[in-house]
C-alpha atoms as a PDB file:
ATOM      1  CA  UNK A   1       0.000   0.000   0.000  1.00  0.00           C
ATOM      2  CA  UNK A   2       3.420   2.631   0.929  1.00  0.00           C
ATOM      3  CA  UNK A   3       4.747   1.828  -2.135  1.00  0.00           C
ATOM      4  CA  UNK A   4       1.279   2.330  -4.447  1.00  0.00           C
ATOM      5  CA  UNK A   5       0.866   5.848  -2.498  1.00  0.00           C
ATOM      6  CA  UNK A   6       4.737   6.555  -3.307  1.00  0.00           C
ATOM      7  CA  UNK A   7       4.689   6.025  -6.794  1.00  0.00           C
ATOM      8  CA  UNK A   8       1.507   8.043  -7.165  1.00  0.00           C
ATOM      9  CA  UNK A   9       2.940  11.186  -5.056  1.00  0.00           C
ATOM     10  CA  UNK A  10       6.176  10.623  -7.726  1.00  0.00           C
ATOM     11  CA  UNK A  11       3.618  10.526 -11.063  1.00  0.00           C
ATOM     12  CA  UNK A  12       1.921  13.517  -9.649  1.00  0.00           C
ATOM     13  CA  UNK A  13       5.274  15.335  -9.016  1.00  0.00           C
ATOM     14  CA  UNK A  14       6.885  14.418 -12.104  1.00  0.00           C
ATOM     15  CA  UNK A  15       3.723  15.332 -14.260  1.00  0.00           C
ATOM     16  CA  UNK A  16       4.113  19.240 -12.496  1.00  0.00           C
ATOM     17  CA  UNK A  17       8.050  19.395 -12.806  1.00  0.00           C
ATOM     18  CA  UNK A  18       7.118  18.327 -16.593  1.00  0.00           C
ATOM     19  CA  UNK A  19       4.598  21.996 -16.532  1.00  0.00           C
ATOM     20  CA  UNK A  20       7.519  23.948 -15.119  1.00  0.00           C
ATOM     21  CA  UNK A  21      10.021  22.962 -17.416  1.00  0.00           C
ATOM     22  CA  UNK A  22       7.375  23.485 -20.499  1.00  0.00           C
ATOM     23  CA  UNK A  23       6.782  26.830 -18.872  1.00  0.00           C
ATOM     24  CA  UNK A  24      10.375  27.554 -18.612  1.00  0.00           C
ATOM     25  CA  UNK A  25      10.244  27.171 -22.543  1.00  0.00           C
ATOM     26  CA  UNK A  26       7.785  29.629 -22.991  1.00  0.00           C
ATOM     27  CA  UNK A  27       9.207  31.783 -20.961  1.00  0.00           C
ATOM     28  CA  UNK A  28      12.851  31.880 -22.342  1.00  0.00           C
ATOM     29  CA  UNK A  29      11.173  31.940 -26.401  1.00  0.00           C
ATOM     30  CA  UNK A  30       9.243  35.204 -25.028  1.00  0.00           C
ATOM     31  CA  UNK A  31      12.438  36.626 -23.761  1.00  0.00           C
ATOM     32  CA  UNK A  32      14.235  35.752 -26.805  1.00  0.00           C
ATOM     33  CA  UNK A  33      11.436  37.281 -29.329  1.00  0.00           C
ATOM     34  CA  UNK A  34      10.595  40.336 -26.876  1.00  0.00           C
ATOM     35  CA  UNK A  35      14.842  41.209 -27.519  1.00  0.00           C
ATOM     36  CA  UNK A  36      14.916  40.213 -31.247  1.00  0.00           C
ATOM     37  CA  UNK A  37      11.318  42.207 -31.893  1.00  0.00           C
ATOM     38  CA  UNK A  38      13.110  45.477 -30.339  1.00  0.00           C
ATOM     39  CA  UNK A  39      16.209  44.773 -32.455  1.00  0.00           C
ATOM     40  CA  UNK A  40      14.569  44.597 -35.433  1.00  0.00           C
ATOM     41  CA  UNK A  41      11.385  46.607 -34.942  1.00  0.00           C
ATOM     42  CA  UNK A  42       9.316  43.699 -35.548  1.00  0.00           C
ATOM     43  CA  UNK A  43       5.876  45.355 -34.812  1.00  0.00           C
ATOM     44  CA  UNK A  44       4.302  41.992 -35.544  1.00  0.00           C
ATOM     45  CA  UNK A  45       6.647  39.636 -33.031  1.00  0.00           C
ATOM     46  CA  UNK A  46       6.024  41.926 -30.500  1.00  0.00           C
ATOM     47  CA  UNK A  47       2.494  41.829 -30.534  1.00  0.00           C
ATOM     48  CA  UNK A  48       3.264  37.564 -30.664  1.00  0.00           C
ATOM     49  CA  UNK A  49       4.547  37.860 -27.275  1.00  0.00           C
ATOM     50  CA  UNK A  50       1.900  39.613 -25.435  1.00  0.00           C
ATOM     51  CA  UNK A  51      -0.602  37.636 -26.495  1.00  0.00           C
ATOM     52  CA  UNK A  52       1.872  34.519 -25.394  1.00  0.00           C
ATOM     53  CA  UNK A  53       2.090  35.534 -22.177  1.00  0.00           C
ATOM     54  CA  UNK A  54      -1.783  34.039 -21.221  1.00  0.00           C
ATOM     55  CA  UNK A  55      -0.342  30.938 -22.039  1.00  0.00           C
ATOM     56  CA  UNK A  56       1.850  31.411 -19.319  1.00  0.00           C
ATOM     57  CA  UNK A  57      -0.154  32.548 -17.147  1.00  0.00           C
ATOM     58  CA  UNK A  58      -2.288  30.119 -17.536  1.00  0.00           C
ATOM     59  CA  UNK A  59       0.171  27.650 -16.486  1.00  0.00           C
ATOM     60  CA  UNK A  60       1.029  29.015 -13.031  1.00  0.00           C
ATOM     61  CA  UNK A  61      -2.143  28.686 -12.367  1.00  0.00           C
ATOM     62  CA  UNK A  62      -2.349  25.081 -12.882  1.00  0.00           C
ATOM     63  CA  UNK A  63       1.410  24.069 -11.582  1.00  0.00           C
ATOM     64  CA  UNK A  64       0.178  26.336  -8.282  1.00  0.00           C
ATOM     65  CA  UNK A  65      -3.181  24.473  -7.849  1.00  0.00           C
ATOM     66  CA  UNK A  66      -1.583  21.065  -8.792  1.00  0.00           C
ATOM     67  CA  UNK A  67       0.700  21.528  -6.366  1.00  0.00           C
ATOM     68  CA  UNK A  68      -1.358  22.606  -3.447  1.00  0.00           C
ATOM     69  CA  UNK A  69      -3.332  19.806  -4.469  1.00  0.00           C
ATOM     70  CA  UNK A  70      -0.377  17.441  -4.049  1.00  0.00           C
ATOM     71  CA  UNK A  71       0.453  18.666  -1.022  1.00  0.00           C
ATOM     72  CA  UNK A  72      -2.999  18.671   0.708  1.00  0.00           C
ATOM     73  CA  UNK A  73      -3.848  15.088  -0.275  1.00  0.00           C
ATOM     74  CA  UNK A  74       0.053  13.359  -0.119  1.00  0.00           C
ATOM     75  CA  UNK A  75       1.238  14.792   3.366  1.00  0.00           C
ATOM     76  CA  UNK A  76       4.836  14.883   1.833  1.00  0.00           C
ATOM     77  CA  UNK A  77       7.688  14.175   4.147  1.00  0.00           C
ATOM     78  CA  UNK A  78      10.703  17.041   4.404  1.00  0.00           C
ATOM     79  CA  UNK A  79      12.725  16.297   1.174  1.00  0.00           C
ATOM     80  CA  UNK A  80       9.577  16.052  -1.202  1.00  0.00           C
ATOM     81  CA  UNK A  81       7.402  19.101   0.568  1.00  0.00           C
ATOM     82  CA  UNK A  82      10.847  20.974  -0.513  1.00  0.00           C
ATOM     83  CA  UNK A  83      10.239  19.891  -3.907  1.00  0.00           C
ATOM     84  CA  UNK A  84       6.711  21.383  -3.915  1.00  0.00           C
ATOM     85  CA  UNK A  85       7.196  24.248  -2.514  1.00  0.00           C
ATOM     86  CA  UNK A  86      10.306  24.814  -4.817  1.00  0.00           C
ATOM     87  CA  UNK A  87       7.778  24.351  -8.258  1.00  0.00           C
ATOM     88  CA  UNK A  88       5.212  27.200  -6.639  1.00  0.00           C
ATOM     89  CA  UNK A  89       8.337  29.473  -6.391  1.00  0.00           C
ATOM     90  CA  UNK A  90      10.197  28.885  -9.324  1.00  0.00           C
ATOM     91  CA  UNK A  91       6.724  29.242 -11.643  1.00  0.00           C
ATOM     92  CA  UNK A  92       5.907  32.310  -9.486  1.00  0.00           C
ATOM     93  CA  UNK A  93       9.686  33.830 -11.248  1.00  0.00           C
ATOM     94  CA  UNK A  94       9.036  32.557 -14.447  1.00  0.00           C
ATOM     95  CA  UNK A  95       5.607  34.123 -14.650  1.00  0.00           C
ATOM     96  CA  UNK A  96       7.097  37.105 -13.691  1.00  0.00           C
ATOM     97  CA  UNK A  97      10.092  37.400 -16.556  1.00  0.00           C
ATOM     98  CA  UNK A  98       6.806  36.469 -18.899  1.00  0.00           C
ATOM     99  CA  UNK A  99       5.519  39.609 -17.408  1.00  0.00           C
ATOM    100  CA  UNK A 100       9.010  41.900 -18.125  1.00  0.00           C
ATOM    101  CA  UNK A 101       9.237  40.226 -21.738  1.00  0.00           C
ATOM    102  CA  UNK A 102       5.435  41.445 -22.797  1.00  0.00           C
ATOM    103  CA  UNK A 103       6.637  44.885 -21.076  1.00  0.00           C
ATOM    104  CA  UNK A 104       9.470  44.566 -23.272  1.00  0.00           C
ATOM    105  CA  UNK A 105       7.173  44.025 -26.526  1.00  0.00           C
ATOM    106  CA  UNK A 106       4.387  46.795 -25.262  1.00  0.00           C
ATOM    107  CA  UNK A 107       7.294  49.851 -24.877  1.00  0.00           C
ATOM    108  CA  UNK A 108       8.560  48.070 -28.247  1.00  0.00           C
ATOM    109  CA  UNK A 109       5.204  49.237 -30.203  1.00  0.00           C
ATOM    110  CA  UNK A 110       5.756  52.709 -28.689  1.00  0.00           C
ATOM    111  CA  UNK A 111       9.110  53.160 -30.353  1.00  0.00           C
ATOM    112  CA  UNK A 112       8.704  52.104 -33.482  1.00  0.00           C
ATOM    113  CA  UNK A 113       6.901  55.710 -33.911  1.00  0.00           C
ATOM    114  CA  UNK A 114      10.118  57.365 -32.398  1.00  0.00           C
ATOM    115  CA  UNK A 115      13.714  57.924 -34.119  1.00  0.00           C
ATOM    116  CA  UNK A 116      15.912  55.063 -33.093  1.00  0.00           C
ATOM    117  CA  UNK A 117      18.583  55.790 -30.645  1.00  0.00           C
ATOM    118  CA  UNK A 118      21.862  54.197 -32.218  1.00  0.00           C
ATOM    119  CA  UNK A 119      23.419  51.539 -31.078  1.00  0.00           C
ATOM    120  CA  UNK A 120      20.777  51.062 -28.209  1.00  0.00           C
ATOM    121  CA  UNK A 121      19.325  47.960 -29.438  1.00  0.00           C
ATOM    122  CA  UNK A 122      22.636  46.232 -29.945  1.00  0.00           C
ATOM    123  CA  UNK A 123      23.254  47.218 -26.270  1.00  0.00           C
ATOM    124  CA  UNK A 124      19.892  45.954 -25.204  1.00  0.00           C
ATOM    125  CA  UNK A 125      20.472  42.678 -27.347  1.00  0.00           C
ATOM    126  CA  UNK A 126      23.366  41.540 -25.573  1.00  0.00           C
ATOM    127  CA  UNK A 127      22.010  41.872 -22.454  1.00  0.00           C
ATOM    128  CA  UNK A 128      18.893  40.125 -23.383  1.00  0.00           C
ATOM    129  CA  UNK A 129      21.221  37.324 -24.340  1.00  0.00           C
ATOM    130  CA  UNK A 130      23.042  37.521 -21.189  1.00  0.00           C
ATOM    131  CA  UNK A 131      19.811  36.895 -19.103  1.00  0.00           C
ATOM    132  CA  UNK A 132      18.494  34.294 -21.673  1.00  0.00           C
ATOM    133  CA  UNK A 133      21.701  32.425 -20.963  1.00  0.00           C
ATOM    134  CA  UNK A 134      21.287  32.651 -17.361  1.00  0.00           C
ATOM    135  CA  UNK A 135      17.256  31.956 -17.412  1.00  0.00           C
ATOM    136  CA  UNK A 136      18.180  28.932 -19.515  1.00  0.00           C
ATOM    137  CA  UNK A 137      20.917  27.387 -17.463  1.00  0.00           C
ATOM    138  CA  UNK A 138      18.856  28.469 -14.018  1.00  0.00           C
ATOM    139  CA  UNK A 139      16.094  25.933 -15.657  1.00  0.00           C
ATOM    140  CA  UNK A 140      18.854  23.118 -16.615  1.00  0.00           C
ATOM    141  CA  UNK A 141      20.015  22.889 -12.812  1.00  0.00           C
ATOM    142  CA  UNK A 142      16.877  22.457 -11.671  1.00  0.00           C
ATOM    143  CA  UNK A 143      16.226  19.777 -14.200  1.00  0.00           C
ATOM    144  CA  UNK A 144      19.755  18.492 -13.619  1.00  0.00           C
ATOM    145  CA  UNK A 145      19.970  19.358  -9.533  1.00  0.00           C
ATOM    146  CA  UNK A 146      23.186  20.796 -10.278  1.00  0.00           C
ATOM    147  CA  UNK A 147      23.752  23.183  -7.475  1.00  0.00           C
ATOM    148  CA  UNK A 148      26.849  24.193  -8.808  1.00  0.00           C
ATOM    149  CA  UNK A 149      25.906  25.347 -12.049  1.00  0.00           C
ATOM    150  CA  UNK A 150      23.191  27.338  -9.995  1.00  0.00           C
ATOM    151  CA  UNK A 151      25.373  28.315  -7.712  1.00  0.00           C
ATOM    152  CA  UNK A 152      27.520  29.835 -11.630  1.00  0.00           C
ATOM    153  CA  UNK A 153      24.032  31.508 -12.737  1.00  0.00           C
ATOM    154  CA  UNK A 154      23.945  33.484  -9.520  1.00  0.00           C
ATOM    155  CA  UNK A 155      27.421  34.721  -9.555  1.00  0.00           C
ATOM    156  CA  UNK A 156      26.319  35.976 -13.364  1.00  0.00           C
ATOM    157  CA  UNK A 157      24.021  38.128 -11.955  1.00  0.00           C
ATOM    158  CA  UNK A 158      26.602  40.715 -11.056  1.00  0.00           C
ATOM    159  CA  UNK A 159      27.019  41.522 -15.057  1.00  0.00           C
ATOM    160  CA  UNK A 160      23.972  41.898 -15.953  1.00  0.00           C
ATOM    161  CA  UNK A 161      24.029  44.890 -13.286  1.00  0.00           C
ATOM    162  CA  UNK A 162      26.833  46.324 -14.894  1.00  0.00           C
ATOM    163  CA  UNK A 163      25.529  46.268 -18.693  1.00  0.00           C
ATOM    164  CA  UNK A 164      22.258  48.064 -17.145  1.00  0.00           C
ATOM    165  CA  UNK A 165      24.294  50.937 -15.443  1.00  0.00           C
ATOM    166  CA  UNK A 166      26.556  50.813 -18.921  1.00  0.00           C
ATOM    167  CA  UNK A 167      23.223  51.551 -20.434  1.00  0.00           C
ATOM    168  CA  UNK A 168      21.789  53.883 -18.204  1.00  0.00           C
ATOM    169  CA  UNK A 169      24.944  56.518 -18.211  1.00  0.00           C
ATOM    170  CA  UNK A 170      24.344  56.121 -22.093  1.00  0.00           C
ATOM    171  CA  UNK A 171      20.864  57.080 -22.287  1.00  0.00           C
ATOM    172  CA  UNK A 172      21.380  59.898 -20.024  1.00  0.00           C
ATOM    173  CA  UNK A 173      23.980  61.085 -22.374  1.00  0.00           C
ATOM    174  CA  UNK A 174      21.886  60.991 -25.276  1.00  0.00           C
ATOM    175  CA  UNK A 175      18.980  63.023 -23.479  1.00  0.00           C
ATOM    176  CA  UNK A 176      21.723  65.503 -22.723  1.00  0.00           C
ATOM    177  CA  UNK A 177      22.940  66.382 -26.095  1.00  0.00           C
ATOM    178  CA  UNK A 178      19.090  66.598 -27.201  1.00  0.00           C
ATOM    179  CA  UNK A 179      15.966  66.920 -25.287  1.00  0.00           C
ATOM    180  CA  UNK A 180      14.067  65.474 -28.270  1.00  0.00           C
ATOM    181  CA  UNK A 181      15.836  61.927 -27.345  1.00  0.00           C
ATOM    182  CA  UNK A 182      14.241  62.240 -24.066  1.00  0.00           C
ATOM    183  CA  UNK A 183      10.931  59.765 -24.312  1.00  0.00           C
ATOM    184  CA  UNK A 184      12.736  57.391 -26.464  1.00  0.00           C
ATOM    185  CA  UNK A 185      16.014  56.980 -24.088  1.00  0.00           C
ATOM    186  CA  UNK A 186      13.102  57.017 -21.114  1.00  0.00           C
ATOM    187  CA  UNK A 187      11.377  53.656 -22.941  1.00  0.00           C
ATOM    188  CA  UNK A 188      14.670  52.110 -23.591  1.00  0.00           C
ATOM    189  CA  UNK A 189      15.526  52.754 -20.098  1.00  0.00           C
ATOM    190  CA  UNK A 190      12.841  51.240 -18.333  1.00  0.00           C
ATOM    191  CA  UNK A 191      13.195  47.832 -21.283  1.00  0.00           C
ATOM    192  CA  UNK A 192      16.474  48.087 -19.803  1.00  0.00           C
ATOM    193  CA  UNK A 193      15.364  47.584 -16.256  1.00  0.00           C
ATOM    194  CA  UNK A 194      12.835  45.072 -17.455  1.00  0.00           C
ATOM    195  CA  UNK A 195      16.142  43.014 -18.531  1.00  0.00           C
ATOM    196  CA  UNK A 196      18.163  43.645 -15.157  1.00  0.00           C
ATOM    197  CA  UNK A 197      15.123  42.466 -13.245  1.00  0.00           C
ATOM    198  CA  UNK A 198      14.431  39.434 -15.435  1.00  0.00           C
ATOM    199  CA  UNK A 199      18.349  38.645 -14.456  1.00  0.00           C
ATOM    200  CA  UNK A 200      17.428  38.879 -10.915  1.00  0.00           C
ATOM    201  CA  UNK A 201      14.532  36.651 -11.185  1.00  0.00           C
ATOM    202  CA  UNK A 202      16.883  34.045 -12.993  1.00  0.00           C
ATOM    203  CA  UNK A 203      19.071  34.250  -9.900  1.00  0.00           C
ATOM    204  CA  UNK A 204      15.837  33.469  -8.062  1.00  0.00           C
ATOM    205  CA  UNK A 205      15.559  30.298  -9.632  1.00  0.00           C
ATOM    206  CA  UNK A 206      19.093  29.183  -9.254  1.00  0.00           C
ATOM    207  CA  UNK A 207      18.559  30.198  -5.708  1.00  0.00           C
ATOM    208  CA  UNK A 208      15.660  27.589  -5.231  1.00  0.00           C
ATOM    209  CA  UNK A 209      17.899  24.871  -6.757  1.00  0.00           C
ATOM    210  CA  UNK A 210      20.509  25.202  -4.238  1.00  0.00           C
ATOM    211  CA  UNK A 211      17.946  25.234  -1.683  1.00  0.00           C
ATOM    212  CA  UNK A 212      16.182  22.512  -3.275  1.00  0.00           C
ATOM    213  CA  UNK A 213      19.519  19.984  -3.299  1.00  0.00           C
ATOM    214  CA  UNK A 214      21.526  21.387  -0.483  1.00  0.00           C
ATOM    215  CA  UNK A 215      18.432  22.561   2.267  1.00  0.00           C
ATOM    216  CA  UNK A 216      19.839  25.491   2.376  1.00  0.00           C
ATOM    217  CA  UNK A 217      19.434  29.090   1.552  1.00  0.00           C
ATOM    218  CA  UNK A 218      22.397  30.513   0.325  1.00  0.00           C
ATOM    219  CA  UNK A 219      23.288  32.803   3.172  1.00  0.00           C
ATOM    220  CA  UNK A 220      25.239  35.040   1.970  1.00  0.00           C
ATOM    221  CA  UNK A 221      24.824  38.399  -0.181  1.00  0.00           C
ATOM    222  CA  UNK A 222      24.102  38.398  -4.108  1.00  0.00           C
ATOM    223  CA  UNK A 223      27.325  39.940  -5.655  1.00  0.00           C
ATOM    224  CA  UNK A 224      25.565  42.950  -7.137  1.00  0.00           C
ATOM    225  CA  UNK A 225      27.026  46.445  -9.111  1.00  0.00           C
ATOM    226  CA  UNK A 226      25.868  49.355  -7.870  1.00  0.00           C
ATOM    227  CA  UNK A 227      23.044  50.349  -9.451  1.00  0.00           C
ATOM    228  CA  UNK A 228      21.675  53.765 -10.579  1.00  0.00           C
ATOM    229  CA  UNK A 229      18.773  53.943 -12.118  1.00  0.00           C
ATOM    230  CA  UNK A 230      16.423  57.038 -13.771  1.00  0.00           C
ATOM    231  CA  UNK A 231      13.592  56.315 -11.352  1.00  0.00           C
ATOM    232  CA  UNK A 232      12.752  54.053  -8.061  1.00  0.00           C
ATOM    233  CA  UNK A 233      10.629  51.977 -10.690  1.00  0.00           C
ATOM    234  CA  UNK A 234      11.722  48.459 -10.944  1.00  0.00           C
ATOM    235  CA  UNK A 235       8.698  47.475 -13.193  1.00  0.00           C
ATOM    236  CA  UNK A 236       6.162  48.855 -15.693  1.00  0.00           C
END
């Protein structure tokens, strides 16, 4: 009878594990088509990934209810309760960089009606890739367990901070030279921000992992750059 109600707590775990990861591939296409649709001034991509982001949101939903679900009717012990507790949290930060890419793609549509500020989007591009890389490998230790390439995406974080305040002493030179740059450089900024935070919330993730194989919290403070920003907004 143990072992029947064991393998049917592990099916119902494996079967929401199997909805994070999917929703960790949503996720990281949005991010990737929010950054390439700014590049390129794709009006049409961007308006692809808003109207992606239901999908995700949609799916928290269900990993949150399936996993209250599993946890109300399985009593897990310690080491599996971690686990589903872990899924509610790290679907919580994905939902939330789905958020910051259809951000991305909204301030996007705005622009392309605005002169383009050169060499921003190359700027913005990299960074995007930066955090996609992060986000991606943040998803691969917690498929893998592999604290220590969690422990690598949260030591990343640290440049991401320092290609946003690369970025931000930029725009505020451009709005400087000429106050007609000054809404443009404002959207770009606040994309920008989108990005840092996005490369916090990956760090979020990786920070789960190593709680979720060691039982531990890591303890100490997130190497971070300091960070200046044009306004005490951290999202739109």
């Amino acid at each position: 009878m143990a072992q029947h109600i064991l393998s049917a707590f592990d099916r119902d775990l494996e079967s929401i594990q199997a909805m994070v990861v999917k929703m960790g591939g949503l996720v990281e296409a949005q991010l990737v088509d929010a950054a390439h649709a700014l590049d390129t001034r794709d009006e049409e991509l961007a308006d692809s990934v808003r109207k992606r982001d239901k999908a995700v949101d949609a799916l928290e939903e269900q990993i949150n209810e399936e996993a209250a679900r599993l946890i109300a009717l399985r009593a897990p012990a310690a080491s599996d309760l971690r686990v589903a507790l872990s899924v509610i949290k790290i679907a919580g930060n994905l939902e939330r960089v789905g958020d910051y890419s259809k951000n991305m793609a909204k301030r996007t549509k705005v622009l392309l009606q605005m002169p383009t500020i050169n060499g921003s989007t190359g700027a913005m591009r990299r960074m995007a890739q930066a955090v996609e890389g992060m986000l991606k490998d943040a998803i691969d230790s917690y498929i893998q367990r592999d604290d220590k390439l969690a422990a690598d995406v949260r030591a990343r974080d640290i440049e991401i901070d320092q290609m946003y305040n690369a970025l931000f002493r930029e725009f505020l030179t451009y709005m400087l030279e000429d106050p007609r740059n000054i809404t443009a450089c404002m959207h770009l900024h606040f994309i920008a921000k989108n990005i840092e935070r996005m490369g916090d919330l990956a760090t979020s993730i990786a920070e789960q992992v190593i709680y979720l194989v060691t039982g531990e919290i890591p303890d100490d403070e997130r190497p971070k750059s300091d960070s200046v920003t044009l306004a005490n907004h951290p999202e739109v």
